[in-house]
N, C-alpha and C. Protein backbone atom coordinates (compact mmCIF):
# COMPACT_ATOMS: atom_id res chain seq x y z
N UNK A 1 89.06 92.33 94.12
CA UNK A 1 89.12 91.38 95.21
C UNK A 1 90.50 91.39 95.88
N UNK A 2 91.70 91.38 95.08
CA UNK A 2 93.01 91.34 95.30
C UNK A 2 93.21 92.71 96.51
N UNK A 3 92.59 93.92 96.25
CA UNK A 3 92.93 95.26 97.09
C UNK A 3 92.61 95.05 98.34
N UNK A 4 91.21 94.60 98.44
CA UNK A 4 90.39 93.75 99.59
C UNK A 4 90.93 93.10 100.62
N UNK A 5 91.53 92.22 99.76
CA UNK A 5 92.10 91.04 100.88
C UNK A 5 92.95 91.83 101.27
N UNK A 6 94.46 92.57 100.42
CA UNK A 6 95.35 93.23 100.72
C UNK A 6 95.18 94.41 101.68
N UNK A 7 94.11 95.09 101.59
CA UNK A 7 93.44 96.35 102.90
C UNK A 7 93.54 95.63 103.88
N UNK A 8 92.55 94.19 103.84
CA UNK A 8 92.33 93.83 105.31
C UNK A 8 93.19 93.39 106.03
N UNK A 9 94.56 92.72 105.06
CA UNK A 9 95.53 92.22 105.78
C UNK A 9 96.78 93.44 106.28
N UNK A 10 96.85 94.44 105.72
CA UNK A 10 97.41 95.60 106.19
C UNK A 10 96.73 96.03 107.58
N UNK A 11 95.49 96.43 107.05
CA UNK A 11 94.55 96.54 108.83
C UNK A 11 94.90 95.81 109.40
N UNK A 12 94.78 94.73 109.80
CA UNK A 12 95.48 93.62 110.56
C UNK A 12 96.85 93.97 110.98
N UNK A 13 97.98 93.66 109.88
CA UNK A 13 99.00 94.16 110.74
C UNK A 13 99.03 95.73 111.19
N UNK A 14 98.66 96.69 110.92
CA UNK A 14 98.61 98.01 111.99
C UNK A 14 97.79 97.79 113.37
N UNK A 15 96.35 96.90 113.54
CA UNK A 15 96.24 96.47 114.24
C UNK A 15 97.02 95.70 115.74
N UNK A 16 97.90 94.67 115.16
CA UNK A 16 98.73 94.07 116.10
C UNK A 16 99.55 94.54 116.45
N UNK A 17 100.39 95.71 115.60
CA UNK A 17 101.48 96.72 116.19
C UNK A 17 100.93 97.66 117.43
N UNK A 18 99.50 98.22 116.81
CA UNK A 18 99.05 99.25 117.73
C UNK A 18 98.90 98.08 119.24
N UNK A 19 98.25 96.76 119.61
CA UNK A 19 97.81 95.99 120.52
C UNK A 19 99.62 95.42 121.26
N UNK A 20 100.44 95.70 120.43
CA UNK A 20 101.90 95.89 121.23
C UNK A 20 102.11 97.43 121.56
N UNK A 21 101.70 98.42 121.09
CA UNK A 21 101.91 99.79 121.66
C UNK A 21 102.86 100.27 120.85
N UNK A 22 102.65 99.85 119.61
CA UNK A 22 103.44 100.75 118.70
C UNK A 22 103.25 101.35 117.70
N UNK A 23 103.64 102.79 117.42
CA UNK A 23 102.56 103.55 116.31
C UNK A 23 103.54 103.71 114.91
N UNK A 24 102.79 103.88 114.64
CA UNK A 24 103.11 104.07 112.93
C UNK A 24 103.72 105.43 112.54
N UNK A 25 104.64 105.99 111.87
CA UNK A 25 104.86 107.14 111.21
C UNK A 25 103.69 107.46 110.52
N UNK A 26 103.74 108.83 110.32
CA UNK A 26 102.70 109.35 109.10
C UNK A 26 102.89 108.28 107.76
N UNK A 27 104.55 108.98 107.31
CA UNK A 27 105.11 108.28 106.29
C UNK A 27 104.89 106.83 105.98
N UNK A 28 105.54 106.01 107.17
CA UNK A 28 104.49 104.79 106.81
C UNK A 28 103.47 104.50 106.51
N UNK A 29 102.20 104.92 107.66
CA UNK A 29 100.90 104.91 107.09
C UNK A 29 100.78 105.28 105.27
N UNK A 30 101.49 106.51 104.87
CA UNK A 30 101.12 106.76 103.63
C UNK A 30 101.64 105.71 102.49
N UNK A 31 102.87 105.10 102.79
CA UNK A 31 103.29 104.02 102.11
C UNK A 31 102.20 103.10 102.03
N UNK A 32 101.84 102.78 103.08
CA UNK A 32 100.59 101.12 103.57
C UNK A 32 99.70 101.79 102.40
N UNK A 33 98.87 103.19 102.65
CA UNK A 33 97.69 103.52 101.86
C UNK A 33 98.26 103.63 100.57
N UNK A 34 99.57 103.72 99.65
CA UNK A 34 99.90 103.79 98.66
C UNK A 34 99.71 101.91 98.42
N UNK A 35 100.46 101.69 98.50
CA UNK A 35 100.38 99.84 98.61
C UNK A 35 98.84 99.30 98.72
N UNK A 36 97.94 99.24 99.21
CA UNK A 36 96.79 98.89 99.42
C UNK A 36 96.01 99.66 98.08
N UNK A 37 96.34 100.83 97.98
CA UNK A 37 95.74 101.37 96.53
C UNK A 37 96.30 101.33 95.17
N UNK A 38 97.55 100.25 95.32
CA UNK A 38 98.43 99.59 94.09
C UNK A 38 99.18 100.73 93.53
N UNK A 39 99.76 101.83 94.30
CA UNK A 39 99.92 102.88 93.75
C UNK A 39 101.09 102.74 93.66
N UNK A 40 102.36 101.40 94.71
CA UNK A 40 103.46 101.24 94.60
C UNK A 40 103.24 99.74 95.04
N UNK A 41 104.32 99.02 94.09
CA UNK A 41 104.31 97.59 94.45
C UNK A 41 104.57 97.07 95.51
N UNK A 42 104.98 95.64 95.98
CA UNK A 42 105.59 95.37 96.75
C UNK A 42 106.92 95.46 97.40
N UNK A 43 108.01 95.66 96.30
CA UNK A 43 109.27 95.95 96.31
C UNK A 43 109.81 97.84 96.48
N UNK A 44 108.35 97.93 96.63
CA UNK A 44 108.86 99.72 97.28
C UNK A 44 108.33 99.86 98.35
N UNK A 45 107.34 99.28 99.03
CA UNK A 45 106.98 98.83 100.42
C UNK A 45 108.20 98.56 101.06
N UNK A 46 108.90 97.45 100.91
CA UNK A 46 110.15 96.81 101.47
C UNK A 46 111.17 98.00 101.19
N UNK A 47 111.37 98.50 99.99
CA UNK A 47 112.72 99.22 100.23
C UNK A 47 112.61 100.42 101.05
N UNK A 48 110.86 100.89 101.38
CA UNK A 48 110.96 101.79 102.30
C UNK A 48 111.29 101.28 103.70
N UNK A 49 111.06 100.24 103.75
CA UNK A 49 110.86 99.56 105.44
C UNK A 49 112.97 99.33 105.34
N UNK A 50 113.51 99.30 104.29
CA UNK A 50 115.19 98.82 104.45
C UNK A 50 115.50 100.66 105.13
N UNK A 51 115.49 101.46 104.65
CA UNK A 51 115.61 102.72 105.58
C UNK A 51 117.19 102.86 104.98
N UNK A 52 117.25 102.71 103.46
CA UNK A 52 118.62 102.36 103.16
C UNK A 52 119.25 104.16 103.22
N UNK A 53 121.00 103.78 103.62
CA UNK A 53 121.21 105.01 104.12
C UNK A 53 121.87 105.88 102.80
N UNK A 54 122.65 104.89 101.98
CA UNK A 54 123.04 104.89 100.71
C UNK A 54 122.10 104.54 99.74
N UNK A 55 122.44 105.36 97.94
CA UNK A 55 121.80 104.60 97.05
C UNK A 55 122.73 103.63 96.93
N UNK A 56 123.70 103.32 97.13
CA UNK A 56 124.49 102.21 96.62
C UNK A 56 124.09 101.06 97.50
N UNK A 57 123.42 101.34 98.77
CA UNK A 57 123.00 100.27 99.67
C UNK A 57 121.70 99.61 98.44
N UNK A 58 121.20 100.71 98.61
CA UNK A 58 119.77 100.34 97.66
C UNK A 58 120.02 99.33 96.39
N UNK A 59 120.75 99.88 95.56
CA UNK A 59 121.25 99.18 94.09
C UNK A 59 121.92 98.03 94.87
N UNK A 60 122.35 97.71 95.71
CA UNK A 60 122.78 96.52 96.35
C UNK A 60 121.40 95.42 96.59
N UNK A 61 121.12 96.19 97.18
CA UNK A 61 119.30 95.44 98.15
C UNK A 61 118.37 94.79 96.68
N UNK A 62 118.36 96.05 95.70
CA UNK A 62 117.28 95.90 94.81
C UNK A 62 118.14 94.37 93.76
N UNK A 63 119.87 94.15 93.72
CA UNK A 63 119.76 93.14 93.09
C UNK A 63 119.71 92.04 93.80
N UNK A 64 120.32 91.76 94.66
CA UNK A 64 120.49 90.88 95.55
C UNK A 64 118.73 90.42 96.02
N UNK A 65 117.36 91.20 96.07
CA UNK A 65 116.51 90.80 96.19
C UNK A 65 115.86 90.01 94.88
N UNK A 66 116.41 90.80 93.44
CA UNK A 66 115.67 90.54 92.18
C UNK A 66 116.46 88.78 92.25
N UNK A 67 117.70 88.65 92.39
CA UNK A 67 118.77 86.99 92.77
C UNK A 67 117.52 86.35 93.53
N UNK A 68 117.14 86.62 94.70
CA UNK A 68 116.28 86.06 95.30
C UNK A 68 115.09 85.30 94.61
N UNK A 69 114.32 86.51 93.87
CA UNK A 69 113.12 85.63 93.16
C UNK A 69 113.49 85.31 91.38
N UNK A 70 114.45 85.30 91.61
CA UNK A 70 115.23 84.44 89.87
C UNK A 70 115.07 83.03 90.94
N UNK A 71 115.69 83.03 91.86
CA UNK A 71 115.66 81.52 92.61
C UNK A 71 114.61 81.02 93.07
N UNK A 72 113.83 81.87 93.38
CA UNK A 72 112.52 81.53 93.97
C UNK A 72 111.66 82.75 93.53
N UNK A 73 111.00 82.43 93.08
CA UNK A 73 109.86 83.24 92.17
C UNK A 73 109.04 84.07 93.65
N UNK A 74 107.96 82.68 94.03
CA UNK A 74 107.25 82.80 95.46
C UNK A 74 108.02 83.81 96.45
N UNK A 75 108.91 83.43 96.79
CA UNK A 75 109.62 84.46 97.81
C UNK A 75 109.75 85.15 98.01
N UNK A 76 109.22 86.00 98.56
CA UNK A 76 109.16 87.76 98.62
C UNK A 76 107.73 88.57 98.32
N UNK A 77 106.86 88.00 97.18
CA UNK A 77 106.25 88.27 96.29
C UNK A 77 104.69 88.63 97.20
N UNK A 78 104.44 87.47 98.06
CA UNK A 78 102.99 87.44 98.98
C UNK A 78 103.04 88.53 99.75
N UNK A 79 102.23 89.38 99.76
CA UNK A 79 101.43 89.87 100.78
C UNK A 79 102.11 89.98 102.00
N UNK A 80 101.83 88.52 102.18
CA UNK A 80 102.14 87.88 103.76
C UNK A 80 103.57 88.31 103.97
N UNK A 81 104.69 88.14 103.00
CA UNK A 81 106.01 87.77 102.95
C UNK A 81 106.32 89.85 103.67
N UNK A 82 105.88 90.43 102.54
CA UNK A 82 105.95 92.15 102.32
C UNK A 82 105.87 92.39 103.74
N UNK A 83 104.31 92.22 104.29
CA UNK A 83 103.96 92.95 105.61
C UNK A 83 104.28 92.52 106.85
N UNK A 84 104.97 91.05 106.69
CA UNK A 84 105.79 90.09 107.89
C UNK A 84 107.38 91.50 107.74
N UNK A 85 107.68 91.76 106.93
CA UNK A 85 109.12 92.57 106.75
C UNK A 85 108.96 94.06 107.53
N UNK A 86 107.69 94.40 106.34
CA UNK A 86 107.52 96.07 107.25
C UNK A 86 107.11 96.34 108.61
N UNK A 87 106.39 94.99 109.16
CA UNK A 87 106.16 94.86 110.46
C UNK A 87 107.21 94.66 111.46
N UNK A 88 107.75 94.19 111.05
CA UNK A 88 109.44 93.50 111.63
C UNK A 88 110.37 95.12 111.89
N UNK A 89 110.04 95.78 110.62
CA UNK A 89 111.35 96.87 110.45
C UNK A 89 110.34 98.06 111.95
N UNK A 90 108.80 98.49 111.81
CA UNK A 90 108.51 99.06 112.27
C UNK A 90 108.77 98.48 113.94
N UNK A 91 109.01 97.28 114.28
CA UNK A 91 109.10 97.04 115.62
C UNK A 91 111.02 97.21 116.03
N UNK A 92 111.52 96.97 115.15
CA UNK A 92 112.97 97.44 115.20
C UNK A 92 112.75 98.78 115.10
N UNK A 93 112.49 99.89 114.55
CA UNK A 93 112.45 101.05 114.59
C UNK A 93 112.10 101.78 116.22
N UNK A 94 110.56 100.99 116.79
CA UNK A 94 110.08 101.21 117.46
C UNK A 94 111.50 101.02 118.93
N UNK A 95 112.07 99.62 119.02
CA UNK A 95 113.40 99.42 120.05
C UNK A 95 114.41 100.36 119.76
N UNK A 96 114.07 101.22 118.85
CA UNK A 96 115.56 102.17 119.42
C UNK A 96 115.16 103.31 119.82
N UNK A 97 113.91 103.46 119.73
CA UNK A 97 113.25 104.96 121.04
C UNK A 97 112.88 104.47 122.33
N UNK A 98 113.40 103.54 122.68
CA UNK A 98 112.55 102.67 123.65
C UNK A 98 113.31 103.29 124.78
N UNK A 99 112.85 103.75 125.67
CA UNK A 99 113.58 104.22 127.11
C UNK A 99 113.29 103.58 128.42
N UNK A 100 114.09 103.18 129.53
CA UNK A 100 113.21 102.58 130.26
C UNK A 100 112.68 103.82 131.56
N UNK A 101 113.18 105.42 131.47
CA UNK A 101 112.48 105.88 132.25
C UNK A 101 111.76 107.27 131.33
N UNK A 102 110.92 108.11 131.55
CA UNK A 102 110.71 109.37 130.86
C UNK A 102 111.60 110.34 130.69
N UNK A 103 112.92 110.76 131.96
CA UNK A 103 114.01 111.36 131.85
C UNK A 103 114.75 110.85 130.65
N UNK A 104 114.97 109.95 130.24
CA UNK A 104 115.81 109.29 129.18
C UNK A 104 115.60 109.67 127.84
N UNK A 105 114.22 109.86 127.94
CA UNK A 105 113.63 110.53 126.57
C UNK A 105 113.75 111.56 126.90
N UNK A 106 113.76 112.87 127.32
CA UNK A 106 113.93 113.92 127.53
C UNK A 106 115.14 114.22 127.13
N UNK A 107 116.04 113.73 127.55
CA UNK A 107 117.27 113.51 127.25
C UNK A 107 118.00 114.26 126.07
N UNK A 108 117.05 113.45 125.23
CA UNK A 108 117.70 113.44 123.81
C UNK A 108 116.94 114.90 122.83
N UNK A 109 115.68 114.74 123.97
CA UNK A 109 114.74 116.39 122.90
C UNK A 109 115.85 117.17 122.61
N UNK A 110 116.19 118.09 121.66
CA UNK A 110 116.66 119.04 121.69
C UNK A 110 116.50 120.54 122.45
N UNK A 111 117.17 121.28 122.80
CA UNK A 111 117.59 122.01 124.14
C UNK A 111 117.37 123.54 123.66
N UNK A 112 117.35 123.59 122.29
CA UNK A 112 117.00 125.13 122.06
C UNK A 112 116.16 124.76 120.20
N UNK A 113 115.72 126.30 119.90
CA UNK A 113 114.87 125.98 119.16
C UNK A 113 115.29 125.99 117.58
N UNK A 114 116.66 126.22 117.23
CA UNK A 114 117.21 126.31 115.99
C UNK A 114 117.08 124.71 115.49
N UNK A 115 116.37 123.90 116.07
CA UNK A 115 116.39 122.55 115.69
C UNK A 115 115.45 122.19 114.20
């Protein structure tokens, strides 16, 4: 029952991203379908959505989050809490490709093919 609810509420949020016009990485998607099939908890959902650049960022994030639910158990832990975060990170992700003309994106393609 628990996967259930958790599928439908993932559908849902990919839903409302796509109805703002914003798509998903592969990689994400495969995270969501790992998560929905309990294959990784909640706290590796989130540390994928932190996009940490360091492990030392990480070993930072991972205690400073575990402080969090020593204080509050609830916090972090729902569903709701997880996919309110990865939704958040994918629409921040989404504002920094954001161009306001098509030249702008062009821009940045790379110019020869050793890329």
């Amino acid at each position: 029952m628990y996967c259930i609810l958790r599928s439908q509420q993932v559908h849902q949020m990919v839903s409302n991203l796509k109805a703002e016009g914003l798509a998903l990485e592969h990689v994400d998607m495969l995270m969501l379908d790992a998560y929905i099939a309990k294959k990784i908890e909640g706290i590796d959902l989130l540390a994928h959505a932190q996009q940490f650049k360091t492990m030392a960022a990480y070993h930072y994030w991972c205690l400073t989050y575990q402080k969090t639910l020593i204080s509050d158990p609830t916090l972090g832990t729902s569903v709701e809490y997880i996919l309110s975060e990865f939704q958040n990170t994918i629409r921040r992700k989404s504002n920094l490709y954001k161009f306001d003309t098509p030249s702008e994106s062009l821009a940045l393609m790379p110019t020869t093919t050793d890329c």
